[in-house]
PDB file of N, CA and C in Angstrom:
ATOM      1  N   UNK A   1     -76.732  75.335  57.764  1.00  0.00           N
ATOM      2  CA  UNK A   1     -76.941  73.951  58.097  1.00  0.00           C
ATOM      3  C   UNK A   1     -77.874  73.271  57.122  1.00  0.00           C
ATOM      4  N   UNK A   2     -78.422  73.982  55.757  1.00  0.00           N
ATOM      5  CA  UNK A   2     -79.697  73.233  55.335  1.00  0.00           C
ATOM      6  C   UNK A   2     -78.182  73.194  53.664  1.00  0.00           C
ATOM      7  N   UNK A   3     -78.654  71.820  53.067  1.00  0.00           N
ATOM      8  CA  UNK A   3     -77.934  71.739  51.940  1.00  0.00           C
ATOM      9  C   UNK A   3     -78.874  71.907  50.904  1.00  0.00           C
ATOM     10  N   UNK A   4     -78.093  72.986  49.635  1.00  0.00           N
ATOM     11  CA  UNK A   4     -78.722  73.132  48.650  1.00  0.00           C
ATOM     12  C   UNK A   4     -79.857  73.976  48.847  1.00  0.00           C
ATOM     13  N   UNK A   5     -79.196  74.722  49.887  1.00  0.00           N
ATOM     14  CA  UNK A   5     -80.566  75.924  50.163  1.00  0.00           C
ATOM     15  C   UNK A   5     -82.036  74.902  50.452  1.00  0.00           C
ATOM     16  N   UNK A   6     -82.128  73.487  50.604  1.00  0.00           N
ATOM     17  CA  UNK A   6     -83.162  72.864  51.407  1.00  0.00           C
ATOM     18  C   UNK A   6     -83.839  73.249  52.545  1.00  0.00           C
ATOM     19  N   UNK A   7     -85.118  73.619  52.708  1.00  0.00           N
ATOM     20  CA  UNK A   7     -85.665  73.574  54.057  1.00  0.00           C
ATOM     21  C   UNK A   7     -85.074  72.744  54.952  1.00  0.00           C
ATOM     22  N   UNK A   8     -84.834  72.715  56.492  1.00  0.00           N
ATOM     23  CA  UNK A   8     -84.729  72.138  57.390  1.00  0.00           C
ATOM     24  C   UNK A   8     -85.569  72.421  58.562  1.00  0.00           C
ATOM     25  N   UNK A   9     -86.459  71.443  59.315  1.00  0.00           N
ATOM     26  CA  UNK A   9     -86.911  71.113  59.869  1.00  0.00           C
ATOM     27  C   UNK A   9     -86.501  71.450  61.218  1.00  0.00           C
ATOM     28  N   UNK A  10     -87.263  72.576  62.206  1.00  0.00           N
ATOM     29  CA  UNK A  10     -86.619  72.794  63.423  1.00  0.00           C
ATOM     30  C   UNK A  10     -86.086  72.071  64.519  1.00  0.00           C
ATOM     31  N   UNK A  11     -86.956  70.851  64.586  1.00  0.00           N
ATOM     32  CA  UNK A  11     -86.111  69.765  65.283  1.00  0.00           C
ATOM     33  C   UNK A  11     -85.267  69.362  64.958  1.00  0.00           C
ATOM     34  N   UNK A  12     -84.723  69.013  63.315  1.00  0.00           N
ATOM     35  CA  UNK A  12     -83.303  68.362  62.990  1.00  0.00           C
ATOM     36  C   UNK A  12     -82.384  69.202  63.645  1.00  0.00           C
ATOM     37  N   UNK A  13     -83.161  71.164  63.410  1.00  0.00           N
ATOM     38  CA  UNK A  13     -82.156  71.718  62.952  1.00  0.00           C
ATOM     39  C   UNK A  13     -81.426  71.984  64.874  1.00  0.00           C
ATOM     40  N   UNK A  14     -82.096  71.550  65.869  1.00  0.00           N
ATOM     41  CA  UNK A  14     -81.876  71.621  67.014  1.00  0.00           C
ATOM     42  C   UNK A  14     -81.341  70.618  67.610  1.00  0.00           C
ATOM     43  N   UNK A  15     -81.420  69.360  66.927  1.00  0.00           N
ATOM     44  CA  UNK A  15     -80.467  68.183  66.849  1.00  0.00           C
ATOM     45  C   UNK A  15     -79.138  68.494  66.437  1.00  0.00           C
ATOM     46  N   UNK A  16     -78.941  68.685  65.397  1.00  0.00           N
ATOM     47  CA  UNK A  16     -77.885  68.917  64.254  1.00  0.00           C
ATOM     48  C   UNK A  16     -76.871  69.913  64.780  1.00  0.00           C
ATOM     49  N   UNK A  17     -77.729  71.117  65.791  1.00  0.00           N
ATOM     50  CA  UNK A  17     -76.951  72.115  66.150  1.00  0.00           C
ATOM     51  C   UNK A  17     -76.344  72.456  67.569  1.00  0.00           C
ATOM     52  N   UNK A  18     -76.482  70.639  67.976  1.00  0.00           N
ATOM     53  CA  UNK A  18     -76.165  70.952  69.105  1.00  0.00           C
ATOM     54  C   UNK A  18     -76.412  71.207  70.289  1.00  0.00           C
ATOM     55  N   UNK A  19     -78.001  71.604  70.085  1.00  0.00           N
ATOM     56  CA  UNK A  19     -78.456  72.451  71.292  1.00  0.00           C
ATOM     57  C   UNK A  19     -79.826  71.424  71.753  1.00  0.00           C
ATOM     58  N   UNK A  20     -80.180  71.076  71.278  1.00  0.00           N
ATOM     59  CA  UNK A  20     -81.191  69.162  71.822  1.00  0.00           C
ATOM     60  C   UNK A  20     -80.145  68.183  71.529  1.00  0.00           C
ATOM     61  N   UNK A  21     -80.179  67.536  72.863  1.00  0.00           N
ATOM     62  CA  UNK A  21     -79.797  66.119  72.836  1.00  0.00           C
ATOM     63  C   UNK A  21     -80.288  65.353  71.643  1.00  0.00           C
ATOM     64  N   UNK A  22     -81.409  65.129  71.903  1.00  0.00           N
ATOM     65  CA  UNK A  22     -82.321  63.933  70.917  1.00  0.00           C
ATOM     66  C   UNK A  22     -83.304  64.880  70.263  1.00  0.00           C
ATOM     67  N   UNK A  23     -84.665  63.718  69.802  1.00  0.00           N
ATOM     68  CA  UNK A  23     -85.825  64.159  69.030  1.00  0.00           C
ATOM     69  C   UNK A  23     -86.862  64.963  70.515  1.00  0.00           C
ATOM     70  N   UNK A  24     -86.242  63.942  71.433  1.00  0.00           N
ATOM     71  CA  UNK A  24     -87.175  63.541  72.342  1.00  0.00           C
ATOM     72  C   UNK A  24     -86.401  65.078  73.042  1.00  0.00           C
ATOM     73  N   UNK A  25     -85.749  65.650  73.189  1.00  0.00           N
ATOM     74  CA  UNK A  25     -85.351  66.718  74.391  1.00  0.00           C
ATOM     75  C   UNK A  25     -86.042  67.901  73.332  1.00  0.00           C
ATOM     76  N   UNK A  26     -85.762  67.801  72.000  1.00  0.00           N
ATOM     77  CA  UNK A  26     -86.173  68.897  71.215  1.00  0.00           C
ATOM     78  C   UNK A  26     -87.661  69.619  71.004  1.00  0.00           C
ATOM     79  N   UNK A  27     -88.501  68.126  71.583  1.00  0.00           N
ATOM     80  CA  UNK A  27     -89.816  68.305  71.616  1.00  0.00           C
ATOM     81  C   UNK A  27     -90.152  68.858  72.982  1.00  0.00           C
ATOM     82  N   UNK A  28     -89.726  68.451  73.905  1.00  0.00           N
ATOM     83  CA  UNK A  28     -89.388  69.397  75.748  1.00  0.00           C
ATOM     84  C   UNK A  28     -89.280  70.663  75.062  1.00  0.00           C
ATOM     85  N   UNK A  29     -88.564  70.869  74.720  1.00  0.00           N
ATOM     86  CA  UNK A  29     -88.354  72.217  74.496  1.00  0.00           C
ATOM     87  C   UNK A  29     -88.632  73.166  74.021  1.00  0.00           C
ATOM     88  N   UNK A  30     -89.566  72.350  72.928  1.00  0.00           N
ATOM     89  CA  UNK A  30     -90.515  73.038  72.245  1.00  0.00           C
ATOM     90  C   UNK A  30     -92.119  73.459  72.949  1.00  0.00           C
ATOM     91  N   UNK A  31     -92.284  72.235  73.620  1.00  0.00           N
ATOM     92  CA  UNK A  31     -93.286  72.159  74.812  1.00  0.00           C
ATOM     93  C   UNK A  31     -93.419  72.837  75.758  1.00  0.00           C
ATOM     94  N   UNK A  32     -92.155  73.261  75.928  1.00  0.00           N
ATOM     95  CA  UNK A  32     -91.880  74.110  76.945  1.00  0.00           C
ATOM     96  C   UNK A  32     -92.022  75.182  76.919  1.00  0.00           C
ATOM     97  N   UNK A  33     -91.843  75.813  75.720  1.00  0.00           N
ATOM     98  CA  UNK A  33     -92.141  77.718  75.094  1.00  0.00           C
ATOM     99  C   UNK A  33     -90.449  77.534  75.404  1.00  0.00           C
ATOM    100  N   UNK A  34     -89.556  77.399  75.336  1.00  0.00           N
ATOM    101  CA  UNK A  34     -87.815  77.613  75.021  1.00  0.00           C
ATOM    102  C   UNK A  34     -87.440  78.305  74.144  1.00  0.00           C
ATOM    103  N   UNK A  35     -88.484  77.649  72.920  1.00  0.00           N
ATOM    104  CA  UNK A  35     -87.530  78.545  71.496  1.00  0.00           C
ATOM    105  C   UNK A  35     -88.593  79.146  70.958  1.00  0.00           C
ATOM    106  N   UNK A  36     -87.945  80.363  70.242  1.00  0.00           N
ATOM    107  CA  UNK A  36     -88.515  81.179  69.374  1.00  0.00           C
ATOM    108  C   UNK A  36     -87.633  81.102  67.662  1.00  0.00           C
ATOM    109  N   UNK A  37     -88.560  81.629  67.119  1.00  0.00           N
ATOM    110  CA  UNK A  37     -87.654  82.113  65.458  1.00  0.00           C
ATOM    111  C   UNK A  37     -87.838  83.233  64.793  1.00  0.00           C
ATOM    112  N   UNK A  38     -87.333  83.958  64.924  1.00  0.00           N
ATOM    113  CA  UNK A  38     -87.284  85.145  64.192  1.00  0.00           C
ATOM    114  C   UNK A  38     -87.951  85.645  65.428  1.00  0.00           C
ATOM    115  N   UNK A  39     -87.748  85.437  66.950  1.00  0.00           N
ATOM    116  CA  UNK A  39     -88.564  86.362  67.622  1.00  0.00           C
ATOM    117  C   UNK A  39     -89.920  85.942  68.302  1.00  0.00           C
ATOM    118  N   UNK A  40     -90.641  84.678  67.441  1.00  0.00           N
ATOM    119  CA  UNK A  40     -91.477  84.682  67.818  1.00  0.00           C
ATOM    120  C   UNK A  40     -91.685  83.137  68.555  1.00  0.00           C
ATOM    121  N   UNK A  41     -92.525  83.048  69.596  1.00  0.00           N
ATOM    122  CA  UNK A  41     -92.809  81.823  70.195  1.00  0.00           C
ATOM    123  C   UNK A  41     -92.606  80.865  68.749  1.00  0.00           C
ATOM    124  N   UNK A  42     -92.484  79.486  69.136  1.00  0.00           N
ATOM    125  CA  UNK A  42     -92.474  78.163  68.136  1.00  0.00           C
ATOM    126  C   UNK A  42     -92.878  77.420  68.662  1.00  0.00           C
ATOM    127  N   UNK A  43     -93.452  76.131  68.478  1.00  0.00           N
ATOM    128  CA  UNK A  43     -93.851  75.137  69.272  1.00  0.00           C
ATOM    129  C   UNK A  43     -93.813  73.640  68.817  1.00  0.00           C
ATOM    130  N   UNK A  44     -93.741  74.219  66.900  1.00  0.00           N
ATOM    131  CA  UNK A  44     -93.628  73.343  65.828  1.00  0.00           C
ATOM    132  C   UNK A  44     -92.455  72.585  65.641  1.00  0.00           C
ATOM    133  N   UNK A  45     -92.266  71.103  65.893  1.00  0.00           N
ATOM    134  CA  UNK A  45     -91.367  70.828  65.498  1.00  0.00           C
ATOM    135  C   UNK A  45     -90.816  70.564  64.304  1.00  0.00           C
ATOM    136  N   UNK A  46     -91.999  70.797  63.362  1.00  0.00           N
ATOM    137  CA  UNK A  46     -91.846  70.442  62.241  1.00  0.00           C
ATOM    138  C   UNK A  46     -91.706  71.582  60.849  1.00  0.00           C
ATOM    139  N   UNK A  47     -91.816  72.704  62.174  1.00  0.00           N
ATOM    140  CA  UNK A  47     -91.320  74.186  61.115  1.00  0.00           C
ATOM    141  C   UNK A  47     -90.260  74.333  60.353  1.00  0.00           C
ATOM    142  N   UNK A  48     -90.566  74.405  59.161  1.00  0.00           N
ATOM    143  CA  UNK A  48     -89.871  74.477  58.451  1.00  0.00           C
ATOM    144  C   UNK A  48     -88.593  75.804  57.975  1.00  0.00           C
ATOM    145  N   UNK A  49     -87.597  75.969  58.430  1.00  0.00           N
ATOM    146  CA  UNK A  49     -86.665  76.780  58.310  1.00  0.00           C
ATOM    147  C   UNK A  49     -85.757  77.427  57.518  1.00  0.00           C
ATOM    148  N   UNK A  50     -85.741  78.501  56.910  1.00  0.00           N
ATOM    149  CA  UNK A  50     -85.289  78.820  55.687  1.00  0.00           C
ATOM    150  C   UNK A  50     -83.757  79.474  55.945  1.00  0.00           C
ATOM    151  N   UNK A  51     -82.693  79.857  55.455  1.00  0.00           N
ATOM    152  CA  UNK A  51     -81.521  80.279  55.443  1.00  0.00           C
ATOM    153  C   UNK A  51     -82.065  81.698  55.774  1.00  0.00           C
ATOM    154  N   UNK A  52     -81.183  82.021  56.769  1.00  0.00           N
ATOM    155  CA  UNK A  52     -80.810  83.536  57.536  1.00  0.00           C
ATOM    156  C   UNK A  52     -82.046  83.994  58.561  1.00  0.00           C
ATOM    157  N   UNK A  53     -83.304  82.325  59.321  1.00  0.00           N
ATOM    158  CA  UNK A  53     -83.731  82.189  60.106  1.00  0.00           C
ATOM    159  C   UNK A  53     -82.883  82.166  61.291  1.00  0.00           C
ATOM    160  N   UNK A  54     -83.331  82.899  62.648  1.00  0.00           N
ATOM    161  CA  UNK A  54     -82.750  82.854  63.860  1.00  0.00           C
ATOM    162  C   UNK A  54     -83.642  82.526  65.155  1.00  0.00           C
ATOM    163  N   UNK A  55     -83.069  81.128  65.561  1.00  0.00           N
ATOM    164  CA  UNK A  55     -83.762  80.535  66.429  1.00  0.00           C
ATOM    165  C   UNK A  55     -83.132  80.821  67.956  1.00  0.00           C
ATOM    166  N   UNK A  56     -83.784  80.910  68.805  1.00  0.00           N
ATOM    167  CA  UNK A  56     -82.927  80.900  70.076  1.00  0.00           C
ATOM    168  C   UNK A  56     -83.653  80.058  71.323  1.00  0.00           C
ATOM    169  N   UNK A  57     -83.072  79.676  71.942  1.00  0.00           N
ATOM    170  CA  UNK A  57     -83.334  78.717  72.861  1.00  0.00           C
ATOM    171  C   UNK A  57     -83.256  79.015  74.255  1.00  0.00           C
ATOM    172  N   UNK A  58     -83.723  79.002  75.007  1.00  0.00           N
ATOM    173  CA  UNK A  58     -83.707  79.816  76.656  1.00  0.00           C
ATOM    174  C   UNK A  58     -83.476  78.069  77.561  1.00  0.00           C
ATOM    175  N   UNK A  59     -82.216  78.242  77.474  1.00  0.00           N
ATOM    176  CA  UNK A  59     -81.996  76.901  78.421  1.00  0.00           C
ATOM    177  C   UNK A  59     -81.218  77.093  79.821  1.00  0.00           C
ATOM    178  N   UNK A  60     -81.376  76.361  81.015  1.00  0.00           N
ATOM    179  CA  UNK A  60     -80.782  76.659  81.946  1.00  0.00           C
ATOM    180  C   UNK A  60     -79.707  77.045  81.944  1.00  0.00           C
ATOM    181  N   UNK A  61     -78.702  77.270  81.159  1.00  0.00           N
ATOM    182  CA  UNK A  61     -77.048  77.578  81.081  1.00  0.00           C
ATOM    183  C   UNK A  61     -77.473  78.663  80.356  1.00  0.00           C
ATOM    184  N   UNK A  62     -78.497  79.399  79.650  1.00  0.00           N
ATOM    185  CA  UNK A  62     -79.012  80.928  78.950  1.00  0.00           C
ATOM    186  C   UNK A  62     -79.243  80.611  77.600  1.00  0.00           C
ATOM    187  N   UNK A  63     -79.188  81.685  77.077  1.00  0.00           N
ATOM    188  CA  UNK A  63     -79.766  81.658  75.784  1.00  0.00           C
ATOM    189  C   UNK A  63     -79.029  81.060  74.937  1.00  0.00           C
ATOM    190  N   UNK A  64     -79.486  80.234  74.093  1.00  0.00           N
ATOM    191  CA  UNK A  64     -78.296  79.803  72.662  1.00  0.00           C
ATOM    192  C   UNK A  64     -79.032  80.212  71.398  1.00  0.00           C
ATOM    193  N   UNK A  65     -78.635  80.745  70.506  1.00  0.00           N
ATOM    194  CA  UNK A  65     -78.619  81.769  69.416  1.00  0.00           C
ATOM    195  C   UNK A  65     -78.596  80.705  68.387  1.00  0.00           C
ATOM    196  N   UNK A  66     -78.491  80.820  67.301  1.00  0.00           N
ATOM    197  CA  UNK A  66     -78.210  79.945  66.027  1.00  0.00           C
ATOM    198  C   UNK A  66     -79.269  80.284  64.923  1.00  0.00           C
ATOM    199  N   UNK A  67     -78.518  80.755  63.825  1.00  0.00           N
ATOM    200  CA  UNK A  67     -78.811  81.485  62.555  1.00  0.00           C
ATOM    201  C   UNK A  67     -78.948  80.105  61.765  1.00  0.00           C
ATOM    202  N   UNK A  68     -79.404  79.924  60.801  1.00  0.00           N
ATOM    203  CA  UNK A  68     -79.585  78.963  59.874  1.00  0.00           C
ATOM    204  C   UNK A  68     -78.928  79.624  58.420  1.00  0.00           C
ATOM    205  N   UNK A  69     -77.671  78.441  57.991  1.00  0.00           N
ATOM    206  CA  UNK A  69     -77.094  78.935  56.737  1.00  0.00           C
ATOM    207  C   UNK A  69     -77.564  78.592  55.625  1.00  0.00           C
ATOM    208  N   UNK A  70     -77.262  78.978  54.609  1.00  0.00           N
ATOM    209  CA  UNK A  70     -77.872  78.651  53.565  1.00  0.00           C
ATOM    210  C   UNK A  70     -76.639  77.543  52.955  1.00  0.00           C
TER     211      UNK A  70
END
């Protein structure tokens, strides 16, 4: 999802992927302890994400997974 091997930003990249509605649900969710990357708590929305990062999301319908491509 990041072009030109670009960093992307965990909120875009939770926008972009589908899995936050908005800016505004992505930050809930982050607030919330929901997602991790690579495993570990996140909270940052502004973490920066590199290709073959794996974020996952613990949302009422379960977990959603999503690898970051290069």
């Amino acid at each position: 999802m990041t072009h030109d091997d670009e960093p992307i930003r965990l909120g875009q990249f939770l926008k972009l992927g589908g899995i936050a509605e908005t800016g505004g649900h992505a930050r809930a969710l982050l607030d919330d302890g929901a997602v991790t990357v690579n495993g570990e708590p996140e909270s940052r929305r502004g973490r920066q994400l590199r290709p073959g990062d794996v974020v996952e999301v613990d949302l009422p319908s379960g977990v959603q997974r999503a690898t970051v491509k290069g």
